[in-house]
Protein backbone atom coordinates (compact mmCIF):
# COMPACT_ATOMS: atom_id res chain seq x y z
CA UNK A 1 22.67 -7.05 27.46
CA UNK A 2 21.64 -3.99 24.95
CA UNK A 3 18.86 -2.84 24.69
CA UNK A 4 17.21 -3.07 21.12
CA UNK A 5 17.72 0.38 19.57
CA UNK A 6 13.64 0.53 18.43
CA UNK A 7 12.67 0.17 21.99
CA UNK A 8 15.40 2.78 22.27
CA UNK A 9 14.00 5.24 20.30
CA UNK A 10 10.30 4.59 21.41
CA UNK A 11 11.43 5.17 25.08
CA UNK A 12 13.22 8.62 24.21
CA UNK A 13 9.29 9.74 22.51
CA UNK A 14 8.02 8.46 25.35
CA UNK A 15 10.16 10.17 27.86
CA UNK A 16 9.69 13.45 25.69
CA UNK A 17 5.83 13.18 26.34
CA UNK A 18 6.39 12.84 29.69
CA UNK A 19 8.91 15.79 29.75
CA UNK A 20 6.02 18.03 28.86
CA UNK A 21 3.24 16.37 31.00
CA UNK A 22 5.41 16.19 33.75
CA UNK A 23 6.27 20.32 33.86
CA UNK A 24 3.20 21.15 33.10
CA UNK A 25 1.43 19.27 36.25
CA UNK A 26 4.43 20.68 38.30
CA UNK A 27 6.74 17.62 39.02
CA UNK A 28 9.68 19.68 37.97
CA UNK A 29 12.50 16.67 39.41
CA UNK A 30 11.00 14.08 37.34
CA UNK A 31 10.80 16.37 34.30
CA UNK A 32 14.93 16.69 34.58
CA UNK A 33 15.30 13.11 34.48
CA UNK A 34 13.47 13.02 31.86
CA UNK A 35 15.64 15.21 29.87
CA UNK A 36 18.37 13.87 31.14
CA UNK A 37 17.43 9.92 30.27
CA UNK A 38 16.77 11.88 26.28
CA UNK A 39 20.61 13.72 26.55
CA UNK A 40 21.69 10.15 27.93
CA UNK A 41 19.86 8.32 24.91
CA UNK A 42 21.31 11.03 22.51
CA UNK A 43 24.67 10.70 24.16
CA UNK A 44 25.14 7.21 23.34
CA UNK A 45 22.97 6.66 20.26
CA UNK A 46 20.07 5.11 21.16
CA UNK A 47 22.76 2.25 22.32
CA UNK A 48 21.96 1.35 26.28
CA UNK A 49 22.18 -1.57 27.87
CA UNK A 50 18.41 -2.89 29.43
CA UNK A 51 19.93 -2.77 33.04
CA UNK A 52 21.31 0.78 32.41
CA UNK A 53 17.65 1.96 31.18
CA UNK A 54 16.13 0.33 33.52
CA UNK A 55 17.75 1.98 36.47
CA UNK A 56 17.04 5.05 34.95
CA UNK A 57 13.48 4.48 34.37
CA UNK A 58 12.88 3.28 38.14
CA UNK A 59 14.60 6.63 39.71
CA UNK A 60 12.70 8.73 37.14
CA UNK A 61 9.69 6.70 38.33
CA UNK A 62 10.60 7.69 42.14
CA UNK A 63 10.79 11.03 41.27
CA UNK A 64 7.85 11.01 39.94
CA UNK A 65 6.78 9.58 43.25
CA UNK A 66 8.64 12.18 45.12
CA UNK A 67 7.07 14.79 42.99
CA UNK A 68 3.85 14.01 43.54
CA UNK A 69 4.07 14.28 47.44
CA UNK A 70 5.13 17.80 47.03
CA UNK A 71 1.89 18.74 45.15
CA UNK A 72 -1.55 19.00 45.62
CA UNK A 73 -4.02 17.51 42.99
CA UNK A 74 -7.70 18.53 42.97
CA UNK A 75 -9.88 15.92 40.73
CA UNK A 76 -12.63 17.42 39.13
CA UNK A 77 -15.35 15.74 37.19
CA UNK A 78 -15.85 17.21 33.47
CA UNK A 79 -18.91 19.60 34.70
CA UNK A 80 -17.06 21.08 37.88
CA UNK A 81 -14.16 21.35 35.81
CA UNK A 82 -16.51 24.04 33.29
CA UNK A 83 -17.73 25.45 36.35
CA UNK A 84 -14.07 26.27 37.65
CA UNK A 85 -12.60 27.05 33.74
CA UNK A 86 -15.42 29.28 33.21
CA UNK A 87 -16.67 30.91 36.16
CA UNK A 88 -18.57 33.56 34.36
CA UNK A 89 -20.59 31.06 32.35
CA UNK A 90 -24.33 32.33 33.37
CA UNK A 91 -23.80 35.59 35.21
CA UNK A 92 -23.05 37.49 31.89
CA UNK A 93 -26.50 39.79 32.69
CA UNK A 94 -25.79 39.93 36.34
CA UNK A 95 -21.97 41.16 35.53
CA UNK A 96 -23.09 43.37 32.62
CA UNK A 97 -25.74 45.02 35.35
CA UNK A 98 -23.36 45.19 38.43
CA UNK A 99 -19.82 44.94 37.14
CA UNK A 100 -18.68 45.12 41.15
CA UNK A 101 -19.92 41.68 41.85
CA UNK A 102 -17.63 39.83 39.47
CA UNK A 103 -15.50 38.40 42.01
CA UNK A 104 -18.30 37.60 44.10
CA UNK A 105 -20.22 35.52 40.76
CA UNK A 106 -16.84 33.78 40.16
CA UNK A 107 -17.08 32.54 43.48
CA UNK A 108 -19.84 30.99 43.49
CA UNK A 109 -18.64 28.84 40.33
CA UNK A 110 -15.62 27.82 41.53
CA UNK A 111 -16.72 26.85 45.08
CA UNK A 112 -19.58 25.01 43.34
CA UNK A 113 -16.90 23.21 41.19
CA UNK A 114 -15.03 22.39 44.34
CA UNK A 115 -18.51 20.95 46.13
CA UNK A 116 -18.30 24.13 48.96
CA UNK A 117 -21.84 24.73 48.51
CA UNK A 118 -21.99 27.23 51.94
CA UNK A 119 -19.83 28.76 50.44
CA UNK A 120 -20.95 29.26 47.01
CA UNK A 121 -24.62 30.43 48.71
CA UNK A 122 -22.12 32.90 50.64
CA UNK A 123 -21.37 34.30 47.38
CA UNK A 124 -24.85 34.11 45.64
CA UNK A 125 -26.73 36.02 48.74
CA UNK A 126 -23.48 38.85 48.20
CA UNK A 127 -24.79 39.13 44.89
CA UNK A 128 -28.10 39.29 45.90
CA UNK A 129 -27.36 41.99 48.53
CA UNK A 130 -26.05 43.72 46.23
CA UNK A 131 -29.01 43.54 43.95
CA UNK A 132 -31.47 44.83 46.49
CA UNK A 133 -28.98 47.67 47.29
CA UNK A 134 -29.05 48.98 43.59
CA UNK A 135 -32.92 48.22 43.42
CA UNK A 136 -33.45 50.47 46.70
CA UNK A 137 -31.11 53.03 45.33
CA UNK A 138 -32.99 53.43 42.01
CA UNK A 139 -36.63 53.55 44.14
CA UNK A 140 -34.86 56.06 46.41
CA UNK A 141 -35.51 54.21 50.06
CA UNK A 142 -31.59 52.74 50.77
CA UNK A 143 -32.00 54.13 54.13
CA UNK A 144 -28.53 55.03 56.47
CA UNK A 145 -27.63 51.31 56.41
CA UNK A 146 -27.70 49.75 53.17
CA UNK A 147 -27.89 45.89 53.16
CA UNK A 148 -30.75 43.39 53.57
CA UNK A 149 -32.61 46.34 55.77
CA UNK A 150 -33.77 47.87 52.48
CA UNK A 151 -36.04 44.85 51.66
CA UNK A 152 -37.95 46.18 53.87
CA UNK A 153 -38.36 49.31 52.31
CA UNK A 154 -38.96 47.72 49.11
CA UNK A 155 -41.61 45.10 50.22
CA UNK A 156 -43.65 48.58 51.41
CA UNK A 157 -43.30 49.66 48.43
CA UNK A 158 -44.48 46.58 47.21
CA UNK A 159 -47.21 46.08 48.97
CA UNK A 160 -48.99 49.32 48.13
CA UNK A 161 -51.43 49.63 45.50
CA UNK A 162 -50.61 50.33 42.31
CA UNK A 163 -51.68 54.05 42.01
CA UNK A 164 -49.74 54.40 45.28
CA UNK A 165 -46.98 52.75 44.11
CA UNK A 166 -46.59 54.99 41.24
CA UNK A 167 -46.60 58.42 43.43
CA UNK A 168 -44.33 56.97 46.07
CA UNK A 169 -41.80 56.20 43.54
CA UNK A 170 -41.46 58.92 41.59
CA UNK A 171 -41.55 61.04 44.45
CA UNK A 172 -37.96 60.28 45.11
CA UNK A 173 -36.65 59.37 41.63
CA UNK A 174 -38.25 60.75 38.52
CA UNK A 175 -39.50 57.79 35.78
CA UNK A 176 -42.32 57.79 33.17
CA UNK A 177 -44.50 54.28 34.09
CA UNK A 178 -45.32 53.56 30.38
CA UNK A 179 -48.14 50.41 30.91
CA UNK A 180 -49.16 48.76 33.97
CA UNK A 181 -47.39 45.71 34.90
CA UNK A 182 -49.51 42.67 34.88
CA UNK A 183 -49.25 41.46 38.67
């Protein structure tokens, strides 16, 4: 029995869609029988028989199947998927400040996009080493191992009085303190 040639036609579009879909996402068997059901279409002039199309459209439906077990697909909600398209989103200071931790700050995005939050605080608290290593630096006291050790340093600093404060700093790195911050 033929198939009727406007089904035809609306199966080649359709199979031309799926062409496109189908590379894109990887499934690169299924994509070939796609192009080859639109060369067999072509071929013939839109003139199958139904049993003829239909056998093709159930082995380019187990390729698809095939396909698929070859390849990995992650499902990501619309938010994770910003998170993981745009990992830079929000760190544009913290990048502009410390270019270096740019891997590190896309990190954190994309395992929070991909729900590995332990690993996304891994990330944030290399960032925030980092921080406190350039903060130490500019007030002089990184000390011979550079790291978490220097908050130390830094809370002393911290903790002095003001006045104090003042000295101690620019004893090790010159600055002009122009107003007193309100603490």
């Amino acid at each position: 029995m033929p198939l009727n040639s406007s089904i035809a036609v609306e199966i080649y579009a359709y199979v031309g869609v799926a062409f496109g879909e189908l590379e894109v996402h990887g499934l690169h068997t299924a994509a070939r029988k796609c192009q080859r059901i639109q060369e067999h279409l072509q071929t013939w002039h839109m003139q199958v028989k139904y049993g003829e199309m239909a056998s093709m459209l159930r082995e380019l439906r187990e390729r698809i199947e095939d396909d698929l077990h070859a390849v990995v697909f992650v499902c990501l909600s619309q938010e994770e998927s910003q998170l993981y398209d745009q990992p830079e989103k929000d760190w544009e200071d913290v990048r502009r400040r410390f270019p270096k931790v740019r891997h590190d700050t896309e990190e954190v995005s994309k395992c929070f996009a991909f729900q590995r939050y332990s690993a996304a605080l891994f990330h944030v608290l290399l960032v925030a080493e980092f921080g406190v290593i350039e903060t130490a630096k500019l007030f002089g006291v990184e000390g011979d191992k550079p790291g978490w050790g220097c908050l130390d340093r830094l809370q002393r600093i911290n903790d002095k009085k003001w006045t104090d404060k003042t000295s101690g700093v620019t004893q090790n790195r010159p600055c002009r303190v122009t107003s007193k911050p309100a603490i």
